[in-house]
C-alpha atoms as a PDB file:
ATOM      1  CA  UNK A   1     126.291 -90.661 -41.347  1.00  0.00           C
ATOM      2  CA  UNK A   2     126.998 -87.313 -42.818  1.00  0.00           C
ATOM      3  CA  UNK A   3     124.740 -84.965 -45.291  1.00  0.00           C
ATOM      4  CA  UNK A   4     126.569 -86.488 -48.756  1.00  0.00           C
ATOM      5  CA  UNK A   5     125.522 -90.187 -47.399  1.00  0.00           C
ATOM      6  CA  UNK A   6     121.605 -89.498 -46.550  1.00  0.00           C
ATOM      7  CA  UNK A   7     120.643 -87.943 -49.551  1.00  0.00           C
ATOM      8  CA  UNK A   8     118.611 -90.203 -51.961  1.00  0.00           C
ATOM      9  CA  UNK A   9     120.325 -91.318 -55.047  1.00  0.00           C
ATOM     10  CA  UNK A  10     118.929 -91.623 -58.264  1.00  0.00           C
ATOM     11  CA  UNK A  11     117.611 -95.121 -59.189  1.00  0.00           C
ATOM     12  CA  UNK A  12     118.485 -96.995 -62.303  1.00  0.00           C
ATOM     13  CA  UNK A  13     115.058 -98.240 -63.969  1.00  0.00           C
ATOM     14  CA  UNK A  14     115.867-102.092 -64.489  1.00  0.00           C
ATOM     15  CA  UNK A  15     116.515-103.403 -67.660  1.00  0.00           C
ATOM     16  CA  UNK A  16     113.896-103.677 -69.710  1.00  0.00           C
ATOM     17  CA  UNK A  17     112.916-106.785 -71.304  1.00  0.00           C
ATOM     18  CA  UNK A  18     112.429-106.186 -75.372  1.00  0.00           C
ATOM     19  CA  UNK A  19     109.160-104.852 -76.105  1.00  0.00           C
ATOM     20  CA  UNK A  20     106.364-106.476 -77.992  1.00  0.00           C
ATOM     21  CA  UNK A  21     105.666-105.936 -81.712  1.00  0.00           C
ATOM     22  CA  UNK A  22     103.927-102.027 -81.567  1.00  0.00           C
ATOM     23  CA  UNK A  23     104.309-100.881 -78.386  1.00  0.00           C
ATOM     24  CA  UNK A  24     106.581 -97.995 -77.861  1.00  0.00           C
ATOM     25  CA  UNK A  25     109.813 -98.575 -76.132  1.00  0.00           C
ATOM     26  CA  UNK A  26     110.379 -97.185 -72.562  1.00  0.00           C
ATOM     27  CA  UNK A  27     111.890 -93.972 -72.203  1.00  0.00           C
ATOM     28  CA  UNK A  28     115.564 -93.768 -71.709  1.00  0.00           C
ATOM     29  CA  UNK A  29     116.989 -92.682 -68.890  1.00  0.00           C
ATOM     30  CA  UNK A  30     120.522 -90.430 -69.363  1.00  0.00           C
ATOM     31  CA  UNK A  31     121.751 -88.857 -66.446  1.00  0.00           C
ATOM     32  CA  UNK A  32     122.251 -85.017 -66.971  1.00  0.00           C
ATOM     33  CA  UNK A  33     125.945 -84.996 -65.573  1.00  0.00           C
ATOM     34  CA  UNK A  34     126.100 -87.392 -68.813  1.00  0.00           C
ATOM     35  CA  UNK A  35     124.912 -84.906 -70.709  1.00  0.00           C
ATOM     36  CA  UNK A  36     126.344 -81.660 -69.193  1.00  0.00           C
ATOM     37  CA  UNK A  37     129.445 -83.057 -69.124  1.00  0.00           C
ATOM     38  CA  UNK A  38     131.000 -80.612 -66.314  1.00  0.00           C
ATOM     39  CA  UNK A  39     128.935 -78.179 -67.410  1.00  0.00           C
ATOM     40  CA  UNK A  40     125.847 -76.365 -65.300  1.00  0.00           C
ATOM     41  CA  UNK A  41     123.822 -76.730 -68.836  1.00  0.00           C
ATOM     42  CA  UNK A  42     123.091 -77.819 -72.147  1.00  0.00           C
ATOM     43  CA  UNK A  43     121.313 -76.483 -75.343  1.00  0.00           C
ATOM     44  CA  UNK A  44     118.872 -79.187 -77.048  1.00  0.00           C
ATOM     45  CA  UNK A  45     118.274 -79.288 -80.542  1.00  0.00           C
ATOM     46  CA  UNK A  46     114.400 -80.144 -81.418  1.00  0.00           C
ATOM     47  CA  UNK A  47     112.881 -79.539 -84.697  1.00  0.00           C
ATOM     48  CA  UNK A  48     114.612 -76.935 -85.301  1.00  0.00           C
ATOM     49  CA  UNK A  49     114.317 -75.273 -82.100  1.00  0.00           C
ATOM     50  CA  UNK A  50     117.022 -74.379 -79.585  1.00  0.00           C
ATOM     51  CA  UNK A  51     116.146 -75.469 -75.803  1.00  0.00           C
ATOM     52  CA  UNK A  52     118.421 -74.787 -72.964  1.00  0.00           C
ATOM     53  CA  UNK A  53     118.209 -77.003 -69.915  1.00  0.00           C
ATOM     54  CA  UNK A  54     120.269 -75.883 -66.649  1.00  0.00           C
ATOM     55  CA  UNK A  55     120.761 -77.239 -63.973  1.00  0.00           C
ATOM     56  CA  UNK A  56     120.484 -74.525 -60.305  1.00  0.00           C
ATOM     57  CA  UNK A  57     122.486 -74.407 -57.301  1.00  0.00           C
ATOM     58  CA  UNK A  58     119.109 -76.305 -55.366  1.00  0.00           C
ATOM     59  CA  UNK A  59     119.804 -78.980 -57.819  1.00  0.00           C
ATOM     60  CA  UNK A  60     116.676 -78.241 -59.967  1.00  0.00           C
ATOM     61  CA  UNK A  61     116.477 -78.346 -63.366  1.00  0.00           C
ATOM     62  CA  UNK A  62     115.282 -75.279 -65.507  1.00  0.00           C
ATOM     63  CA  UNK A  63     114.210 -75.399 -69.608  1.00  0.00           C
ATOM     64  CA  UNK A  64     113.752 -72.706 -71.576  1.00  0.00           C
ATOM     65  CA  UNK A  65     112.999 -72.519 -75.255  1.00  0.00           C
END
């Protein structure tokens, strides 16, 4: 088995059956290379504020506002 092949990938949350009248939905789940699209970050919009969310060489993510 080499490195690439032990590492633990990212689980897909089932799907979720509809929710019932007034409860919040579950949060969805986008995976950042979705997101990033080849790209080591992103900047996120939110109210009116500019966030940056990068992803490091240790495959952490950083956010800064």
């Amino acid at each position: 088995m080499n490195s690439n092949e032990s590492r633990k990938q990212p689980q897909k949350p089932p799907d979720a059956a509809p929710c019932p009248a007034g409860e919040p939905a579950p949060p969805k789940t986008i995976p950042f290379d979705a997101l990033a699209e080849g790209h080591t970050e992103v900047l996120i919009e939110f109210h009116g504020q500019i966030y940056r969310l990068r992803s490091t060489r240790n495959k952490k993510l950083i956010l800064n506002k």
